[in-house]
Protein backbone atom coordinates (compact mmCIF):
# COMPACT_ATOMS: atom_id res chain seq x y z
CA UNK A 1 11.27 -24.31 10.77
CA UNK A 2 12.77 -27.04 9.19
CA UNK A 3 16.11 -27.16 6.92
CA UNK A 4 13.89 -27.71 3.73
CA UNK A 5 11.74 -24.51 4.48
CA UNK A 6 14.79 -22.43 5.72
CA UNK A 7 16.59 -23.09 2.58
CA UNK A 8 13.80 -22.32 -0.03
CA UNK A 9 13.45 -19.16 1.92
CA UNK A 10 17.05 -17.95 1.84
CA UNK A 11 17.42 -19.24 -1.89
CA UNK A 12 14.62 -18.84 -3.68
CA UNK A 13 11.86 -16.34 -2.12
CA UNK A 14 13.96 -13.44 -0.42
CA UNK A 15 16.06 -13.06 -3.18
CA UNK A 16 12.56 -12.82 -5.55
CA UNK A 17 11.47 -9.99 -3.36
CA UNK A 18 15.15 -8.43 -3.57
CA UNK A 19 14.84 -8.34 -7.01
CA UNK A 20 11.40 -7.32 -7.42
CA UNK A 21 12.53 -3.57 -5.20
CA UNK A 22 15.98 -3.17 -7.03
CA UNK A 23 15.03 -0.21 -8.73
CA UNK A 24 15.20 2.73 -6.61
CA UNK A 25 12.39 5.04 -8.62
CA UNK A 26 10.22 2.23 -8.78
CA UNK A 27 10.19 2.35 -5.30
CA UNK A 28 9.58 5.64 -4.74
CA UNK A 29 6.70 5.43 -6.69
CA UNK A 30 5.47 2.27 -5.26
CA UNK A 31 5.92 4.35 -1.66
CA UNK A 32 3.86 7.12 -2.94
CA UNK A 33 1.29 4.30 -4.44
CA UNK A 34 1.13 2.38 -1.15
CA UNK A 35 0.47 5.88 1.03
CA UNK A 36 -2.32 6.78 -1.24
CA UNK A 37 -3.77 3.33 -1.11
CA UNK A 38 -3.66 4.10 3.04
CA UNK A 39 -5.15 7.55 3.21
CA UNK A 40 -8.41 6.14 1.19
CA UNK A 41 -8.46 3.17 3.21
CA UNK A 42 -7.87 5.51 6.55
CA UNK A 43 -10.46 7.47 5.64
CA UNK A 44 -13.31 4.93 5.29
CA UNK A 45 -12.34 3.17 8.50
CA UNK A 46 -14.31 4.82 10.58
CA UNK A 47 -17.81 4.64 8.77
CA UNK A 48 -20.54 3.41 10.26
CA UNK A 49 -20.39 -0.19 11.01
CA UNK A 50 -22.18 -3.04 8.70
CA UNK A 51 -24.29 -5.66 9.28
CA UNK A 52 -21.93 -8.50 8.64
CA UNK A 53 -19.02 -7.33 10.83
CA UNK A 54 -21.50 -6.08 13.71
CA UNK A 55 -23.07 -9.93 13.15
CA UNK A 56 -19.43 -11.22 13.38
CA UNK A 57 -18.05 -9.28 16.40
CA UNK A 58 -20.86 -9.85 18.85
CA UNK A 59 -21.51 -13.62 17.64
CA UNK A 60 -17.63 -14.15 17.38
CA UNK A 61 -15.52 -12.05 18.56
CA UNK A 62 -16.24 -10.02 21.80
CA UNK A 63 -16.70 -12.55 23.93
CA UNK A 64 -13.75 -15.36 24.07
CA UNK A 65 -11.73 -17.28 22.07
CA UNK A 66 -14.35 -19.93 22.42
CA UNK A 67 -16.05 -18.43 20.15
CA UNK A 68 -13.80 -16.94 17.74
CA UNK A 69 -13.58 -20.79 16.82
CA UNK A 70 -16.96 -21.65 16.89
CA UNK A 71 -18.41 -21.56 13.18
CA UNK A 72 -22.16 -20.47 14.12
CA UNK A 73 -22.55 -19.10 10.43
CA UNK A 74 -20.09 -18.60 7.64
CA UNK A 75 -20.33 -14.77 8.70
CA UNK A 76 -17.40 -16.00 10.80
CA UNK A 77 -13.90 -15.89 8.60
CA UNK A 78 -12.17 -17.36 11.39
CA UNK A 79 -8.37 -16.52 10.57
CA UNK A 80 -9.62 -13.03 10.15
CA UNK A 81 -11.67 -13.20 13.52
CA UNK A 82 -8.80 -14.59 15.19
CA UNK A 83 -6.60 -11.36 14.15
CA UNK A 84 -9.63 -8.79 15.00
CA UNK A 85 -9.46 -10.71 18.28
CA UNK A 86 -5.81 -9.52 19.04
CA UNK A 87 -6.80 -5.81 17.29
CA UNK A 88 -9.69 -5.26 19.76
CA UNK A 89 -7.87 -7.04 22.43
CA UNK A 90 -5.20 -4.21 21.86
CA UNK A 91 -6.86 -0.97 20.53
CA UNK A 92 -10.31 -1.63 22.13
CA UNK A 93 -13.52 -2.20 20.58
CA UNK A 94 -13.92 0.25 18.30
CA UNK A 95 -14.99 -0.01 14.47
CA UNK A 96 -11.78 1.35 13.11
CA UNK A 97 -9.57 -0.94 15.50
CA UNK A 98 -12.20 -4.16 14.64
CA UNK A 99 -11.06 -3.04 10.52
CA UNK A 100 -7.44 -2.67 11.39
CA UNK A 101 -6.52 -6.79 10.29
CA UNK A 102 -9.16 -6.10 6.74
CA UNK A 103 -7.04 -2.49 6.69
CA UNK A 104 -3.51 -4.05 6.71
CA UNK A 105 -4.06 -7.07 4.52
CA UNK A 106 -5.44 -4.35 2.02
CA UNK A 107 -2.55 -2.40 1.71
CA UNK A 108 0.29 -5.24 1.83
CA UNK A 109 -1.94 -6.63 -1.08
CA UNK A 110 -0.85 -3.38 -2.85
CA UNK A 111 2.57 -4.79 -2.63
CA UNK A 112 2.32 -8.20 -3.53
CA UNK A 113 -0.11 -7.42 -6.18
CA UNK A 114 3.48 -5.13 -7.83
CA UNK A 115 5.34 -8.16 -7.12
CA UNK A 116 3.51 -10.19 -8.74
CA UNK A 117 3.39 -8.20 -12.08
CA UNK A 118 6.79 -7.74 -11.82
CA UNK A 119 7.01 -11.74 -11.91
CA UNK A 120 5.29 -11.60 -15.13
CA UNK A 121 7.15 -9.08 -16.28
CA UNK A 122 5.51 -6.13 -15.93
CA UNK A 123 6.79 -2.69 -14.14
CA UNK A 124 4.06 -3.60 -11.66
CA UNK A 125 3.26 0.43 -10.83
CA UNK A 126 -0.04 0.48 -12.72
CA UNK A 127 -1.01 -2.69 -11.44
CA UNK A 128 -0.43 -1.35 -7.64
CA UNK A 129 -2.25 1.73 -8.02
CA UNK A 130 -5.45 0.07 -9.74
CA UNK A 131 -5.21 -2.28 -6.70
CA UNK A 132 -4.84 1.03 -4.22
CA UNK A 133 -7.80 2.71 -5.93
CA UNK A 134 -9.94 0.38 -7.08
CA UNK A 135 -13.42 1.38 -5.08
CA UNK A 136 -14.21 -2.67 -4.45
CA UNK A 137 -10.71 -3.77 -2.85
CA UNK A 138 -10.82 -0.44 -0.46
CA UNK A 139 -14.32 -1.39 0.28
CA UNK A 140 -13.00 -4.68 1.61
CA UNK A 141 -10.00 -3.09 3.17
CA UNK A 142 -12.58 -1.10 5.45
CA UNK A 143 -15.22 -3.42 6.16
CA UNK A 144 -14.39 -6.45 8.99
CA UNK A 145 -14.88 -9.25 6.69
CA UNK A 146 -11.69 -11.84 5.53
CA UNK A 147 -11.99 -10.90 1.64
CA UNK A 148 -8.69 -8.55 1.81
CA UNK A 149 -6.68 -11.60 3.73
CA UNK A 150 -7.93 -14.15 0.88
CA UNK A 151 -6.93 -11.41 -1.88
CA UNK A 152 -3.75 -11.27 0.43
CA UNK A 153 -2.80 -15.03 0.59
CA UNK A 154 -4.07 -15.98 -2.94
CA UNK A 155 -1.35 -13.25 -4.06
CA UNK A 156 1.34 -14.62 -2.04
CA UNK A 157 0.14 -18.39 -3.12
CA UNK A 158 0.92 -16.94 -6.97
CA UNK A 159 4.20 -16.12 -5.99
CA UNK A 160 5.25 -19.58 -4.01
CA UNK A 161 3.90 -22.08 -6.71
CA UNK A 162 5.28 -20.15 -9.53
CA UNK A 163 9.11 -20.79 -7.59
CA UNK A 164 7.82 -24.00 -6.71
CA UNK A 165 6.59 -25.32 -10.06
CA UNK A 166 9.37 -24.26 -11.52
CA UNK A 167 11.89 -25.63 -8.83
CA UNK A 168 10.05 -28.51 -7.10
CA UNK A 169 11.55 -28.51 -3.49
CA UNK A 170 10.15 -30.21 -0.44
CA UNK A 171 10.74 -26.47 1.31
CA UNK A 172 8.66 -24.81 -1.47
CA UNK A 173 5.58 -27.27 -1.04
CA UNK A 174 5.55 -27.20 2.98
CA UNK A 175 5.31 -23.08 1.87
CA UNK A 176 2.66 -23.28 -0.72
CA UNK A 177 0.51 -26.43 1.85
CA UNK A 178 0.69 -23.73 4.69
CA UNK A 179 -0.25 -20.69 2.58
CA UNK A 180 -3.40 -22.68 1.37
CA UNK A 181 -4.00 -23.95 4.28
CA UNK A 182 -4.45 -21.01 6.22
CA UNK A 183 -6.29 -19.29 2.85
CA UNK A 184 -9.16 -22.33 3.56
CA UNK A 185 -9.27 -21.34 7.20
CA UNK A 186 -9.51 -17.72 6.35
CA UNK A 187 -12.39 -18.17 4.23
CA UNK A 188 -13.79 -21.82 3.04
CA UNK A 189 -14.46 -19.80 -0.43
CA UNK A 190 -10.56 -19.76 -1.00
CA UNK A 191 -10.93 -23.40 -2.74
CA UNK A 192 -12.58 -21.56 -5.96
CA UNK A 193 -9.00 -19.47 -6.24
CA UNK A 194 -7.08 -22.71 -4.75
CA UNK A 195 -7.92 -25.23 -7.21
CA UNK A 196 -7.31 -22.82 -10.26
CA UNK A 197 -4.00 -22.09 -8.53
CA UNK A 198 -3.53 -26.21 -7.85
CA UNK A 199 -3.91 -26.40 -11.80
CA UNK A 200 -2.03 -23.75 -12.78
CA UNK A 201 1.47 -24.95 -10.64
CA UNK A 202 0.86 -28.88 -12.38
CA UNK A 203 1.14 -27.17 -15.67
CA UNK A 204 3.89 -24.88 -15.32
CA UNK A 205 5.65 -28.07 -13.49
CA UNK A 206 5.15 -30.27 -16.84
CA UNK A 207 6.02 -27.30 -19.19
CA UNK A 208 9.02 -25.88 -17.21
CA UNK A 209 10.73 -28.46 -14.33
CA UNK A 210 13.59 -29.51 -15.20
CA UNK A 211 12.54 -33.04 -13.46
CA UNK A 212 11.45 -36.00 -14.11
CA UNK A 213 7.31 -36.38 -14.66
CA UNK A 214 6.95 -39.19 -12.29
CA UNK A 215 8.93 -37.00 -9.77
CA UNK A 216 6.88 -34.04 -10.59
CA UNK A 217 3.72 -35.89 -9.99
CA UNK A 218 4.50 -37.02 -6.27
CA UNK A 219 5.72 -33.57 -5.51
CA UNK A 220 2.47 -32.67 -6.31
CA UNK A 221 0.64 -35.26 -4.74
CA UNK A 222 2.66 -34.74 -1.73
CA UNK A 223 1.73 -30.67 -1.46
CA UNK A 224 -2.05 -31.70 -1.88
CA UNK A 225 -1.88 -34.58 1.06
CA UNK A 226 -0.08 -31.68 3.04
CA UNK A 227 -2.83 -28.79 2.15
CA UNK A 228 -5.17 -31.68 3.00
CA UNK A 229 -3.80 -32.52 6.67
CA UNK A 230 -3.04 -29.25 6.96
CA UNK A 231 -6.59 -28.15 6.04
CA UNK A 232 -7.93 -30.64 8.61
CA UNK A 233 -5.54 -30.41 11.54
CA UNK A 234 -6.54 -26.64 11.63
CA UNK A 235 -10.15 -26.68 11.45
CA UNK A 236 -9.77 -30.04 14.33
CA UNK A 237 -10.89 -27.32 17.14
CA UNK A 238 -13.61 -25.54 14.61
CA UNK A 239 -15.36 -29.27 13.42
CA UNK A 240 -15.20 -30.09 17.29
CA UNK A 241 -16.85 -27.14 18.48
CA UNK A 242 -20.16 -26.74 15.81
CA UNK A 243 -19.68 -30.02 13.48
CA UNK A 244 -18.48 -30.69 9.95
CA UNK A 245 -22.20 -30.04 8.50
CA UNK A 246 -21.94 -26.67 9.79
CA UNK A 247 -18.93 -25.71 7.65
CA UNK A 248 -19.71 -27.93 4.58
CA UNK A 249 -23.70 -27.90 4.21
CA UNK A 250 -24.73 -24.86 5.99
CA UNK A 251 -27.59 -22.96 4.36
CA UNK A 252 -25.44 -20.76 2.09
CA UNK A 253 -23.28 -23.85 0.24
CA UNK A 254 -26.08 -25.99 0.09
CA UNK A 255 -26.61 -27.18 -3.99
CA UNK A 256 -29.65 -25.77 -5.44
CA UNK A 257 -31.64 -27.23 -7.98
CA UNK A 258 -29.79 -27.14 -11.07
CA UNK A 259 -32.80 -25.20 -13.16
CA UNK A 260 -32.56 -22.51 -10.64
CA UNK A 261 -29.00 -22.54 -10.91
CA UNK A 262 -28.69 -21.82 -14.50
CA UNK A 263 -30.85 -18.99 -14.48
CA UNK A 264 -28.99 -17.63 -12.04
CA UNK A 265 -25.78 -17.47 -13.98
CA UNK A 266 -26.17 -14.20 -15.68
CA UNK A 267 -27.52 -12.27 -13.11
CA UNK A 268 -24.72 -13.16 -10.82
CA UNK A 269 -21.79 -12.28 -13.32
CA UNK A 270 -23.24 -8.80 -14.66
CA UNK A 271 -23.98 -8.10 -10.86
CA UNK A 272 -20.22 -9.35 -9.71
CA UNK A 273 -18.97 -7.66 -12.69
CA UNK A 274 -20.96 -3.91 -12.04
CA UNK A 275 -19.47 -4.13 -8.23
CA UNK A 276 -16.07 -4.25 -9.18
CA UNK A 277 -16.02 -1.55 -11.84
CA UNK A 278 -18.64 0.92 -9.81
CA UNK A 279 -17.22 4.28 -9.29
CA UNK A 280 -14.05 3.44 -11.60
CA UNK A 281 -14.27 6.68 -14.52
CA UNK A 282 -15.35 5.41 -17.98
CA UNK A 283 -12.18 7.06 -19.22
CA UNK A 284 -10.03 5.32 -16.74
CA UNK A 285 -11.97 1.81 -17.61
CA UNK A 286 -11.74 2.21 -20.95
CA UNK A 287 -7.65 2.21 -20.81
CA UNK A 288 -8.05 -0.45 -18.46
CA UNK A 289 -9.96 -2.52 -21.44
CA UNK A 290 -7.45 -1.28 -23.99
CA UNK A 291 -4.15 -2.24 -21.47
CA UNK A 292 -6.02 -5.27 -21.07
CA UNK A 293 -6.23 -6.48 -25.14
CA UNK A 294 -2.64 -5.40 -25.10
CA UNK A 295 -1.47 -7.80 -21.91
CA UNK A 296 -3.25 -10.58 -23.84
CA UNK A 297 -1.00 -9.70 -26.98
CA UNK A 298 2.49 -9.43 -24.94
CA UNK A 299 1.86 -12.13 -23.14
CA UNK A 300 0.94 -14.47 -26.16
CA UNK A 301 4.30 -13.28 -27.63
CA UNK A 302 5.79 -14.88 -24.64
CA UNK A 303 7.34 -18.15 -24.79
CA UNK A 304 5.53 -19.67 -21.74
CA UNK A 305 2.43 -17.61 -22.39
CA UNK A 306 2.30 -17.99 -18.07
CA UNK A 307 0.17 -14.97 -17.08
CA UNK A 308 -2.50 -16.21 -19.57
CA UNK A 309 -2.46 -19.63 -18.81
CA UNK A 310 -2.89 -18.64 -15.45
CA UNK A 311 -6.16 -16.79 -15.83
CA UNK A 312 -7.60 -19.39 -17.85
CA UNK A 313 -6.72 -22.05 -15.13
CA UNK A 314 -8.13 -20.15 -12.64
CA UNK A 315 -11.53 -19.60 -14.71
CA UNK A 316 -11.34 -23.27 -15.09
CA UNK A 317 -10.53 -24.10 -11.41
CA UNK A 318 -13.01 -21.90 -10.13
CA UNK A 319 -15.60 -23.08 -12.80
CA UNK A 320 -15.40 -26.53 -11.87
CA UNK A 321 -15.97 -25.99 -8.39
CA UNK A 322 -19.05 -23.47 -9.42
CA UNK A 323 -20.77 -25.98 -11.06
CA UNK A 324 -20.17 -28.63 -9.18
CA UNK A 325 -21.20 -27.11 -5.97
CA UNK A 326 -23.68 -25.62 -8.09
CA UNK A 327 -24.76 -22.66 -5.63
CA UNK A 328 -24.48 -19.25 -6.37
CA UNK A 329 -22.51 -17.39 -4.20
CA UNK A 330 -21.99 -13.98 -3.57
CA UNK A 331 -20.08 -11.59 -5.97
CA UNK A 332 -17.52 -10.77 -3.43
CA UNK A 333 -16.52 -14.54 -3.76
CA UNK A 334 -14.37 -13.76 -7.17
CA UNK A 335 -12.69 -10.52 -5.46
CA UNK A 336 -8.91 -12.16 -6.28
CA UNK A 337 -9.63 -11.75 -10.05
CA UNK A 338 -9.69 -8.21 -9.77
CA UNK A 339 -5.89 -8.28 -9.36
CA UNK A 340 -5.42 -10.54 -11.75
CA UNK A 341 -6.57 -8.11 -14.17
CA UNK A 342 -4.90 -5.36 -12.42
CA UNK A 343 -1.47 -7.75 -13.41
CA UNK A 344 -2.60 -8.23 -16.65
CA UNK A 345 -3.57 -4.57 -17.32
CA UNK A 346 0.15 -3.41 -16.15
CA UNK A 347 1.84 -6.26 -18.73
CA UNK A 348 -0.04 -4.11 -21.44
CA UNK A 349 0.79 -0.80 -20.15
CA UNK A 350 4.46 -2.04 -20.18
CA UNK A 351 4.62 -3.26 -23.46
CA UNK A 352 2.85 -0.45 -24.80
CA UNK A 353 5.50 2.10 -23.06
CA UNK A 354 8.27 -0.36 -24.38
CA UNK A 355 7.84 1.38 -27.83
CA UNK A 356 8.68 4.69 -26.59
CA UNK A 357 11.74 6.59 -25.52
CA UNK A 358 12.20 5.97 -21.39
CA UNK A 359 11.94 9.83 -21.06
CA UNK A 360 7.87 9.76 -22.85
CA UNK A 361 7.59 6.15 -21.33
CA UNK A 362 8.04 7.41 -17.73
CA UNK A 363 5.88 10.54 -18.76
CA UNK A 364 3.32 8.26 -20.28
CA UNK A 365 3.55 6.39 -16.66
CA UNK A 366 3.01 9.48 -14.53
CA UNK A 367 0.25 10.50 -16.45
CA UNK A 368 -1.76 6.70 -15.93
CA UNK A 369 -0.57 6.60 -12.63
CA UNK A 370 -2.14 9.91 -11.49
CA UNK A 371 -5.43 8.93 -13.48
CA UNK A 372 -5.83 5.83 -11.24
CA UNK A 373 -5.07 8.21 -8.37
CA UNK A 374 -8.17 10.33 -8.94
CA UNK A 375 -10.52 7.64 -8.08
CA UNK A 376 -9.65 8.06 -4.33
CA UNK A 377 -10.70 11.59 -4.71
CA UNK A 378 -14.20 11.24 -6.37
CA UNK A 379 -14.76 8.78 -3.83
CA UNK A 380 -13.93 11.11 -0.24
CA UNK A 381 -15.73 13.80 -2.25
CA UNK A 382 -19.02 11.61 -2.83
CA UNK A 383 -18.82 9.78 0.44
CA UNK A 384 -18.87 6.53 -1.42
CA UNK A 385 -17.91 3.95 0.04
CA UNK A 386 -20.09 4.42 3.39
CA UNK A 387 -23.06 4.31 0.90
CA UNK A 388 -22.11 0.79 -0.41
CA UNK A 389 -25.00 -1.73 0.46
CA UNK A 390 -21.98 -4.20 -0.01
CA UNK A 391 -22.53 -6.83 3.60
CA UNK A 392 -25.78 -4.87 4.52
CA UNK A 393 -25.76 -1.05 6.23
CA UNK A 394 -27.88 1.32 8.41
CA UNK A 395 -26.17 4.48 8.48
CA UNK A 396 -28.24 5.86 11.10
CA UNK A 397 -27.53 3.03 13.60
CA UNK A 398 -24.94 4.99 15.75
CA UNK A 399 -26.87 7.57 15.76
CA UNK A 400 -30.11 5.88 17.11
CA UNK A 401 -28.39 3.70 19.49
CA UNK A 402 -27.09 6.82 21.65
CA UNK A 403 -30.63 8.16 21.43
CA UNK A 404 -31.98 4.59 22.64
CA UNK A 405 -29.30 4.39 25.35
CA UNK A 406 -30.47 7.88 26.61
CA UNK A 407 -33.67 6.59 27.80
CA UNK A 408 -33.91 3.15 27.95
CA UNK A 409 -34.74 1.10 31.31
CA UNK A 410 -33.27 -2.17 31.90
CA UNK A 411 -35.49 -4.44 30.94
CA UNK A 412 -37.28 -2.74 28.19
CA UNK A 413 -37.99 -4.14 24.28
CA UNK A 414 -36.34 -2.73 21.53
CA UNK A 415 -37.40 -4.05 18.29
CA UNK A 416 -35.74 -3.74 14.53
CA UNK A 417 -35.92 -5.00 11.20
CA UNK A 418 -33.78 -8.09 10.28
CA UNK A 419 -30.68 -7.05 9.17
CA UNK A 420 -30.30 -4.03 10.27
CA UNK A 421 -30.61 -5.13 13.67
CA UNK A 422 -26.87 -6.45 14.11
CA UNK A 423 -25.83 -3.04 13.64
CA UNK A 424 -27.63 -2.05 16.81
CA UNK A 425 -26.66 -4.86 18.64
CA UNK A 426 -23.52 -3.57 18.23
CA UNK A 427 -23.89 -0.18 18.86
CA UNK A 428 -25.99 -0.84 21.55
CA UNK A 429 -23.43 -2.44 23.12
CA UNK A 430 -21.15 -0.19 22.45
CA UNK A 431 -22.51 2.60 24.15
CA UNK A 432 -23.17 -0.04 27.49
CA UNK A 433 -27.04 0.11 26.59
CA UNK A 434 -28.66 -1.07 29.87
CA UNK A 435 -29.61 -4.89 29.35
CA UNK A 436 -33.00 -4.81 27.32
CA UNK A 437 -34.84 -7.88 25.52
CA UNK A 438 -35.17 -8.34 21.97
CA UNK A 439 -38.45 -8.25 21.31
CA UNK A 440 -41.61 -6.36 22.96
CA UNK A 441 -42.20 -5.75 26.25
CA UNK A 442 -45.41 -6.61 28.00
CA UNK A 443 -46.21 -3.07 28.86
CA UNK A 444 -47.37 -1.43 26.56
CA UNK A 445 -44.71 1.94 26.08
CA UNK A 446 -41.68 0.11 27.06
CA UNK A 447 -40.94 -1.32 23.43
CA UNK A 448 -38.80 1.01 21.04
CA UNK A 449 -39.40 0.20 17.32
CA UNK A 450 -36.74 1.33 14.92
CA UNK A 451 -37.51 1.65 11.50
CA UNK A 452 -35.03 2.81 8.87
CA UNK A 453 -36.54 4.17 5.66
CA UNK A 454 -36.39 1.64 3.61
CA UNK A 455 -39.52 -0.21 5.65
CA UNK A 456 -42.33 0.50 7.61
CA UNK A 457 -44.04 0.36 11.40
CA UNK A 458 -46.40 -1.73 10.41
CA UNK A 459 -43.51 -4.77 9.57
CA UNK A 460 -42.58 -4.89 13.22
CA UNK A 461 -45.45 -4.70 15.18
CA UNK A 462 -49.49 -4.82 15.19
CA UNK A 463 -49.68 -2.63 18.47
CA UNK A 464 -50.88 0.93 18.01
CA UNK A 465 -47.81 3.12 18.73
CA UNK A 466 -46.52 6.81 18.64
CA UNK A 467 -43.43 7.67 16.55
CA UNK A 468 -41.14 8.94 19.06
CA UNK A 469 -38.30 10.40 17.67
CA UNK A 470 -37.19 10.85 13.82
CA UNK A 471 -33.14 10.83 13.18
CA UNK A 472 -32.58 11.72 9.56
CA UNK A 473 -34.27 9.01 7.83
CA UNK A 474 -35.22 6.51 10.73
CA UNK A 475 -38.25 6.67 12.65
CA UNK A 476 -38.44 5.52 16.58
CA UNK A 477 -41.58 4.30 17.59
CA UNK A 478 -43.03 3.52 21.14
């Protein structure tokens, strides 16, 4: 580490995050915040596996490092793959220890996500516990996939380029070319949050560094050369293994036509914007919405209006890149504006309190705090996160797997609907299912057809077969 880093470290950041836990009750309450936001996660970590993470471990993951690093399919986050490497390398191969890496990053996001408000100027307590509750983020903080680690650096990256737009330091930009850095190699998707974030530091810089513009704009330019060769020198092994074209122009980044694009716009907002408020209680989203109008109002009051100026840069960074790629991607892709608004919501709940006595103000607190805390509740109660289609599921997969392993020969077929069929692979494997093909066997009887309710028999196969065995919803043929 050099002198440059070591001394924006020891100036600038620790002494933010001493700040941010000064006040003992806060962080009590962000303790008791934090261990809620656990349980719910704990909880959910042991549901059945999906069909992206089963995809991911068995095409990236159990094998070597080889192919932790090899980028098959975008299914493979490869900073997160890297770290469920090491979990399973640990723990062993099962689905809770192959979450532990999307488990952790969810909770410390709980964290940053109250040290960012506080940064704005909010308590940051509200903020935290719509972050610990809020039914999307715990889905991602239970499911294998890198969403929680993006949501974890982006968070962090808020933090370093407010210091370092402020204070332009050599130290501060190596910190903030690292973070992104590692946020690209995480998850490609991280340049929709990046270049909002990219925007956002230039105009605090030119609003609120004391320094001179033309030094302001090589600081700049210097960060983005180092995100740049950072970028590059990091994905060296990843281009070398499976190509540039597979990370840049695979099938799920490639442009469509710009007709099909547009109509396509709608849809993809009201569906991103009905998975990240399903489950949450009308009554608890409606004083979201209200907290919300408020944040706008105290934070126009401010001098340096920064928290707004932040979400409209990144709507404008991530815009640009949405229409110029001009692909839609999936909803989950936006997951870092969720606590965004969970910042901007607490900024309104502060300066609502602000006009009260502390005595009603802390009541006031307790009583929003434990509202965002029933959400947890409604959703052990109603089982529902495992009942997300969120990344693809087949709940019965365990389930038929052992049944399959039971009787199985080595060489015999086994045959199953696309996705659903990663989840078997996995399970399969798993349970050390004797080696069988994918695919039916010659012989007539040696072929095992699963077929979860949602399809039929007659998808998989033109053979005449007998339904074999029937495990809550799924049929096994033969």
């Amino acid at each position: 580490m050099n002198k440059n880093m070591t001394q924006f470290l020891k100036l600038e950041l620790f002494p933010f995050f001493k700040d941010c836990f000064k006040s003992q009750s806060d962080r009590n309450w962000l303790i008791a915040i934090v261990l809620v936001g656990a349980f719910i996660r704990l909880y959910f970590m042991d549901q059945p596996m999906r069909v992206d993470e089963s995809w991911t471990f068995m095409a990236s993951v159990k094998d070597g490092w080889k192919s932790v690093l090899t980028y098959a399919t975008p299914n493979n986050h490869v900073l997160h793959s890297i770290f469920v490497k090491l979990s399973t390398s640990i723990f062993g191969a099962d689905p809770w220890a192959i979450r532990v890496p999307a488990f952790m990053f969810g909770v410390v996001s709980i964290v940053l996500v109250f040290c960012v408000t506080r940064h704005f100027g909010g308590r940051g307590l509200f903020a935290a516990a719509v972050v610990a509750t809020n039914p999307y983020m715990i889905l991602f903080s239970t499911n294998a996939r890198g969403y929680s680690l993006l949501v974890c650096v982006f968070l962090a990256l808020v933090i370093l380029g407010s210091l370092y737009s402020r204070s332009p330091s050599k130290g501060a930009g190596t910190a903030v070319a690292i973070l992104s850095a590692l946020g690209i190699f995480a998850i490609p998707t991280m340049v929709f949050p990046l270049f909002g974030l990219l925007l956002w530091i230039a105009y605090v810089g030119f609003r609120s560094a004391d320094v001179r513009r033309i030094d302001l704009i090589q600081s700049n330019l210097l960060c983005g050369l180092k995100i740049a060769f950072l970028t590059t020198l990091i994905y060296a092994p990843v281009v070398y293994l499976s190509g540039l074209k597979a990370i840049i122009a695979n099938d799920w980044v490639i442009p469509q036509v710009y007709g099909v694009f547009l109509k396509g716009i709608r849809w993809h907002f009201e569906d991103t914007l009905f998975h990240f408020i399903r489950d949450v209680p009308l009554f608890f989203l409606l004083i979201c919405i209200v907290a919300v109008l408020r944040g706008f109002y105290a934070s126009k009051k401010e001098k340096g209006n920064w928290l707004i100026s932040l979400l409209c840069a990144l709507v404008l960074g991530g815009g640009i890149v949405f229409f110029a790629q001009h692909s839609i991607p999936f909803e989950r892709t936006w997951i870092y504006f969720i606590p965004i608004f969970a910042v901007l919501t607490d900024k309104g709940v502060t300066d609502i309190l602000e006009s009260y006595s502390k005595q009603v103000a802390n009541v006031i607190a307790v009583v929003l705090c434990l509202s965002a805390l029933t959400i947890p509740f409604r959703l052990v109660l109603n089982d529902s996160i495992s009942k997300y289609n969120d990344t693809g599921i087949f709940g019965d997969s365990a389930e038929v797997a052992k049944a399959l392993v039971t009787t199985m020969k080595s060489g015999d077929g086994m045959v199953a609907t696309d996705p659903e069929n990663f989840t078997l692979f996995f399970y399969l494997w798993y349970f050390n299912a004797p080696s069988y093909s994918y695919g039916e066997h010659e012989e007539v009887g040696r072929t095992y057809y699963v077929v979860p309710p949602s399809r039929s028999i007659d998808q998989l196969t033109k053979r005449q077969v007998k339904e074999w065995k029937t495990i809550n919803e799924t049929k096994i043929y033969r």
